[in-house]
Protein backbone atom coordinates (compact mmCIF):
# COMPACT_ATOMS: atom_id res chain seq x y z
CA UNK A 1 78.73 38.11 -11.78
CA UNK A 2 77.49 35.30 -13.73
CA UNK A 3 79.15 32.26 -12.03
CA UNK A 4 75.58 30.98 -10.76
CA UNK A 5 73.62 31.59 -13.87
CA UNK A 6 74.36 28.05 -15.30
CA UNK A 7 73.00 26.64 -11.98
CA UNK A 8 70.40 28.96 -11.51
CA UNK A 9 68.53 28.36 -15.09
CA UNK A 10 68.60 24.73 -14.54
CA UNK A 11 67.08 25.10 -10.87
CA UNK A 12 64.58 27.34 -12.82
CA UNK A 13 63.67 24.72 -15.76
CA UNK A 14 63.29 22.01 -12.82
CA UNK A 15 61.28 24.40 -10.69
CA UNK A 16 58.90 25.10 -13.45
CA UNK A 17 58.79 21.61 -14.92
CA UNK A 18 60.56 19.77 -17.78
CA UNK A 19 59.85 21.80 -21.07
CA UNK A 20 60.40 19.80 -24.76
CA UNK A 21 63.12 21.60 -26.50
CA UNK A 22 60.92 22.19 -29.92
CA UNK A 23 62.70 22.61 -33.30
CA UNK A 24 64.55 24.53 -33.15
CA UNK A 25 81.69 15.31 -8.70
CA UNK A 26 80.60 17.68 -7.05
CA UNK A 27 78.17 16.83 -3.96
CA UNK A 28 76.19 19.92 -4.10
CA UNK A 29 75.42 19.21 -7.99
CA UNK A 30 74.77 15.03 -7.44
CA UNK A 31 71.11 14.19 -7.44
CA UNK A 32 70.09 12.38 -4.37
CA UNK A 33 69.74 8.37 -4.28
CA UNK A 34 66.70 7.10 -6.76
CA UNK A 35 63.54 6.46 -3.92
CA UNK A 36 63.71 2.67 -2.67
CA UNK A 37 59.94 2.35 -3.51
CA UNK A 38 60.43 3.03 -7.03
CA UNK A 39 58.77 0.64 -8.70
CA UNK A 40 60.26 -0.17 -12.79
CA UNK A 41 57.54 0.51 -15.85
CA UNK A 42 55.47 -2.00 -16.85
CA UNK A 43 55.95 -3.93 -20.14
CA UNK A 44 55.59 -1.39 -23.09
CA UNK A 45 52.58 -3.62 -24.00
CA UNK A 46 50.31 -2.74 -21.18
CA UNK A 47 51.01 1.08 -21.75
CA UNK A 48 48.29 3.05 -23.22
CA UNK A 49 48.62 6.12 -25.32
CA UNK A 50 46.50 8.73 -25.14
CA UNK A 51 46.47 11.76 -27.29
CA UNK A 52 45.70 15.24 -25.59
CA UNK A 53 45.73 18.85 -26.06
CA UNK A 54 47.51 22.49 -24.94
CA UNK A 55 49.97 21.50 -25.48
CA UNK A 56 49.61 19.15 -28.37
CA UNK A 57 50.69 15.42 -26.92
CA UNK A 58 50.88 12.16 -26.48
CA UNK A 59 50.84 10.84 -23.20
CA UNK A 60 51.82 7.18 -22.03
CA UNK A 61 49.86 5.47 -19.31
CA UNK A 62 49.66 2.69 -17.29
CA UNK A 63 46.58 0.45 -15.95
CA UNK A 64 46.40 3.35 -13.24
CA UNK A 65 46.41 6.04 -14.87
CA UNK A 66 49.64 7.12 -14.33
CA UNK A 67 51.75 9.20 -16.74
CA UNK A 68 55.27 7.52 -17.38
CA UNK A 69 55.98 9.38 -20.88
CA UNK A 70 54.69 12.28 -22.40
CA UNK A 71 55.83 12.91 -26.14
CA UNK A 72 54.96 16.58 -27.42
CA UNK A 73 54.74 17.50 -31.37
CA UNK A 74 56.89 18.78 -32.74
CA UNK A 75 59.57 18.25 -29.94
CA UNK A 76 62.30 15.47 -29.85
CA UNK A 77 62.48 15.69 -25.67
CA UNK A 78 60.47 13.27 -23.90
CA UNK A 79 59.68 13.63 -20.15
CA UNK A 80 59.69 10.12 -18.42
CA UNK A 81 58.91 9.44 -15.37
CA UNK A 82 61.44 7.33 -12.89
CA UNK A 83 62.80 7.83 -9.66
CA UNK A 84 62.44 10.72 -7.43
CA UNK A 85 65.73 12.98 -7.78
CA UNK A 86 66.74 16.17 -5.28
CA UNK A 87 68.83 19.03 -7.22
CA UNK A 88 70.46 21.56 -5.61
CA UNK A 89 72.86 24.30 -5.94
CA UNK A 90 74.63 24.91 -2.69
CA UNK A 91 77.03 27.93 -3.56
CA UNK A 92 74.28 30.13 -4.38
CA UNK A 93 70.63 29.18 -3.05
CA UNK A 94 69.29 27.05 -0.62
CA UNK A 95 66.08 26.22 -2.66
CA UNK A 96 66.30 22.50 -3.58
CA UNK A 97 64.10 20.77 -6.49
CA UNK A 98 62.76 17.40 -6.18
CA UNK A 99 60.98 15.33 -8.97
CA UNK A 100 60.28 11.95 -10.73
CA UNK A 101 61.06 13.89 -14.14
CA UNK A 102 63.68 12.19 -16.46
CA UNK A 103 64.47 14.18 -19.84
CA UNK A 104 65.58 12.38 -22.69
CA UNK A 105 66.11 12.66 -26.53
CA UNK A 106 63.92 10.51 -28.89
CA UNK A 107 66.04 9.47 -32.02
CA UNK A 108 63.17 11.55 -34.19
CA UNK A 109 60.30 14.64 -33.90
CA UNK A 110 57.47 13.56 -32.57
CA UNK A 111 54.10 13.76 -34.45
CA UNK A 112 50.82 13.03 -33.86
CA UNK A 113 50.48 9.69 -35.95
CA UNK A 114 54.16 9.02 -34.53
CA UNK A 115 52.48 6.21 -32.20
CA UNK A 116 52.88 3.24 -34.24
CA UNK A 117 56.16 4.31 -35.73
CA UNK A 118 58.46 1.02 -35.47
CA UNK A 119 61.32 2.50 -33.20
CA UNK A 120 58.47 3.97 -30.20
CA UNK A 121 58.29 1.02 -28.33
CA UNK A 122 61.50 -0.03 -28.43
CA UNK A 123 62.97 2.91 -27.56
CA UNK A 124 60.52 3.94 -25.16
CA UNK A 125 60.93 0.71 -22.96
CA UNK A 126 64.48 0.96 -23.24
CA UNK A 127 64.20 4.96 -21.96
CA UNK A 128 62.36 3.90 -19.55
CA UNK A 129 64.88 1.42 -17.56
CA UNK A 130 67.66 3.81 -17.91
CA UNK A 131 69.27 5.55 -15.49
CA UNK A 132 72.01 6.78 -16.90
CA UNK A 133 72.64 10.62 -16.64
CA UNK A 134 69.95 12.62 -18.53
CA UNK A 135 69.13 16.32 -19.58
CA UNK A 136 68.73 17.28 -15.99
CA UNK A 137 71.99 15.30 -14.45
CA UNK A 138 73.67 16.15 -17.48
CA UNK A 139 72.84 20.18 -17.07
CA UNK A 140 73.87 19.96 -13.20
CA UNK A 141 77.66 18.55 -13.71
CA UNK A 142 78.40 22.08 -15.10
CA UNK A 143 77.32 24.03 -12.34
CA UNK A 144 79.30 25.61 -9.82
CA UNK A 145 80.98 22.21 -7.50
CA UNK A 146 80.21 19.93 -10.43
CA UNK A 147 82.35 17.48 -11.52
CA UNK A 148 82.29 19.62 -14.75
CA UNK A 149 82.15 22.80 -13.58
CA UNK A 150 82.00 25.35 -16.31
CA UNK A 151 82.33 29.60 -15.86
CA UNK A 152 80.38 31.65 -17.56
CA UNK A 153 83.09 32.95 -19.44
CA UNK A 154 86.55 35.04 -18.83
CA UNK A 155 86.79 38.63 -16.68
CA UNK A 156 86.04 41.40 -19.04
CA UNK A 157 86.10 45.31 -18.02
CA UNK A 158 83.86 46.10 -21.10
CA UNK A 159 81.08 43.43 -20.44
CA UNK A 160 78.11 45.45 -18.39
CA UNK A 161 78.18 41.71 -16.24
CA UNK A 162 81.65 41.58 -15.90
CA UNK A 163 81.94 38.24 -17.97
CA UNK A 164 82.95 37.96 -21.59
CA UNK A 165 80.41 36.15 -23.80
CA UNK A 166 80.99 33.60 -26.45
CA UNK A 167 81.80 30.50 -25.16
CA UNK A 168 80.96 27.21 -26.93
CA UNK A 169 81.44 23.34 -25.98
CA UNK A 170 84.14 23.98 -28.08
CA UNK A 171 85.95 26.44 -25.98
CA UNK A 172 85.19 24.80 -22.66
CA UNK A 173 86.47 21.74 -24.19
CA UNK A 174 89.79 23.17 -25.98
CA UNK A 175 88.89 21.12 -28.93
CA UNK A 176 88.79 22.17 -32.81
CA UNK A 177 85.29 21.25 -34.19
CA UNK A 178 83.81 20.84 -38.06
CA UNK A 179 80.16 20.93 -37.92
CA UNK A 180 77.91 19.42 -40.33
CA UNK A 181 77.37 22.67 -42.62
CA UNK A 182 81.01 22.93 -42.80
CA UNK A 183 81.79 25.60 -40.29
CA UNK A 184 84.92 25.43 -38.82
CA UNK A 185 86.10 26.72 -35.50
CA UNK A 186 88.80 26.71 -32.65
CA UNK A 187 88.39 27.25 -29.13
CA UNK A 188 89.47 30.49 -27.67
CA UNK A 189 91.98 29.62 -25.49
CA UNK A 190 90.57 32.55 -22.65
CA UNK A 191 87.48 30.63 -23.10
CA UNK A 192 88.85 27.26 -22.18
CA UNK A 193 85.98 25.66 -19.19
CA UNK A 194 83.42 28.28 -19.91
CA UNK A 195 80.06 27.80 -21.53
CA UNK A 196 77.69 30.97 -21.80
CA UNK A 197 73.79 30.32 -22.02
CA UNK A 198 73.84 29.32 -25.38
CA UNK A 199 76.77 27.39 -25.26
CA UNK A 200 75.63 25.91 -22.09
CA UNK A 201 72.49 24.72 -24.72
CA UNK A 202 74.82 23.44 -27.06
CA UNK A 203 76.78 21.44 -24.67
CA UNK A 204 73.73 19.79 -23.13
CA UNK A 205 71.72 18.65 -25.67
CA UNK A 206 74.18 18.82 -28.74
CA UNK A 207 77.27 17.50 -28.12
CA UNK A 208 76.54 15.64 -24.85
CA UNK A 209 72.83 14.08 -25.89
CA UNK A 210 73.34 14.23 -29.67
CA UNK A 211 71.16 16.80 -30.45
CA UNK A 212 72.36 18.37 -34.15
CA UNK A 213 74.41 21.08 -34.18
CA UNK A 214 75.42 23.83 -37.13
CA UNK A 215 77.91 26.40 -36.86
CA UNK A 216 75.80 29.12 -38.79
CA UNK A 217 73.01 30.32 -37.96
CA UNK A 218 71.07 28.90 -41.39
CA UNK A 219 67.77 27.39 -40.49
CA UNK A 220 67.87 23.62 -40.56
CA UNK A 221 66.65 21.01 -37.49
CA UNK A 222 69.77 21.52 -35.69
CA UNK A 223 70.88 23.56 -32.91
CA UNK A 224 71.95 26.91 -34.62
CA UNK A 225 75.04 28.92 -33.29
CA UNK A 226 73.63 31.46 -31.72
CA UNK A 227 70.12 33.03 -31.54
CA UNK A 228 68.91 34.79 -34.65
CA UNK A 229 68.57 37.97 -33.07
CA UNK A 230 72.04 38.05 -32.65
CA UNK A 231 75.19 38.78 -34.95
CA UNK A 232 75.47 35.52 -37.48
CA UNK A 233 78.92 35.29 -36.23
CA UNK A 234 79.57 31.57 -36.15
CA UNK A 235 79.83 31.53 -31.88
CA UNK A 236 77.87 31.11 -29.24
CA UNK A 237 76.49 34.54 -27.91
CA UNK A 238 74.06 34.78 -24.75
């Protein structure tokens, strides 16, 4: 049964560390309280940034050396550092994840010489202040006991897992939706409140964060429908 899967692969991207997506109220869900000894960023013009390698990045630092930003190439995610956050999924582990990782989308891919692009401080010092939900917080509403608690998808006898695939934002949201290519789809009405992997994806970074989306699976900067090892069906497949 899938009903944890949501929950566990965001306990597992925590766990491991925030990765940049390249291109290409429940309690048990609600990160703990921000630590009281968190102290803010310092102006964006005593930051330093330092370029570094494996991955290729750019890191921001302060007069101590410590890493409040990291940008990688290629990648429109950007792990900030604020306060310290506990995640956990009560229903199905008792492993909890604590960091100081915020994960947030930069308006454009980053690239090496992206440094003294005009909207990186701005945004940056603006990113860093904000405490609003982000990739992580966002991710953990959908789990099971969020306030946005999504299945996996409906029963299905003919499903090895026992859950049907093929459920989009659009589905969990009951909404029609007309991407930018032009694709057009309805929600399933069995799929209503369920979100597969992909879909989970889709949810999170595209229609949530603002990530682009397509409904085909023609390459472009956007988030396709579904993987291309899959059917080019026009849904969400996991």
């Amino acid at each position: 049964m899938r009903r944890g899967l949501i929950g566990a692969t965001v306990l597992a991207l925590l766990a491991g560390g925030a990765t940049a997506c390249r291109t290409g109220d429940g309690s048990a869900a609600a990160p703990a309280a921000a630590a009281p000894d968190f102290v803010s960023a310092p102006p964006v013009e005593e930051l330093e940034f330092k370029r570094v390698s494996d991955p290729a990045r750019t890191l921001v630092v302060d007069a101590a050396g410590k890493t409040l930003a990291v940008f990688t190439d290629k990648a429109r995610t950007v792990r900030l550092t604020g306060p310290s956050r506990t995640f956990a999924e009560d229903a199905h582990t008792t492993a909890t994840v604590t960091t100081d990782a915020w994960v947030r989308l930069a308006p454009r891919t980053w690239q090496k010489d992206s440094v003294d692009d005009t909207w990186v401080r701005p945004w940056l010092e603006k990113a860093l202040d904000d405490r609003s939900p982000d990739a992580l917080a966002i991710a953990m509403e959908y789990i099971e006991g969020g306030k946005r608690d999504a299945a996996f998808g409906p029963l299905s006898d003919t499903d090895p897992d026992g859950r049907a695939e093929r459920s989009d934002f659009y589905d969990y949201l009951g909404i029609d939706w007309e991407f930018p290519d032009g694709k057009k789809e309805r929600p399933d009405p069995d799929h209503i409140r369920s979100l597969d992997c992909s879909g989970f994806l889709r949810m999170v970074y595209g229609y949530r964060m603002g990530y682009p989306l397509r409904g085909t699976n023609t390459p472009a900067p956007a988030c396709p429908a579904a993987r291309t090892r899959w059917p080019s069906s026009g849904r969400a497949r996991s």
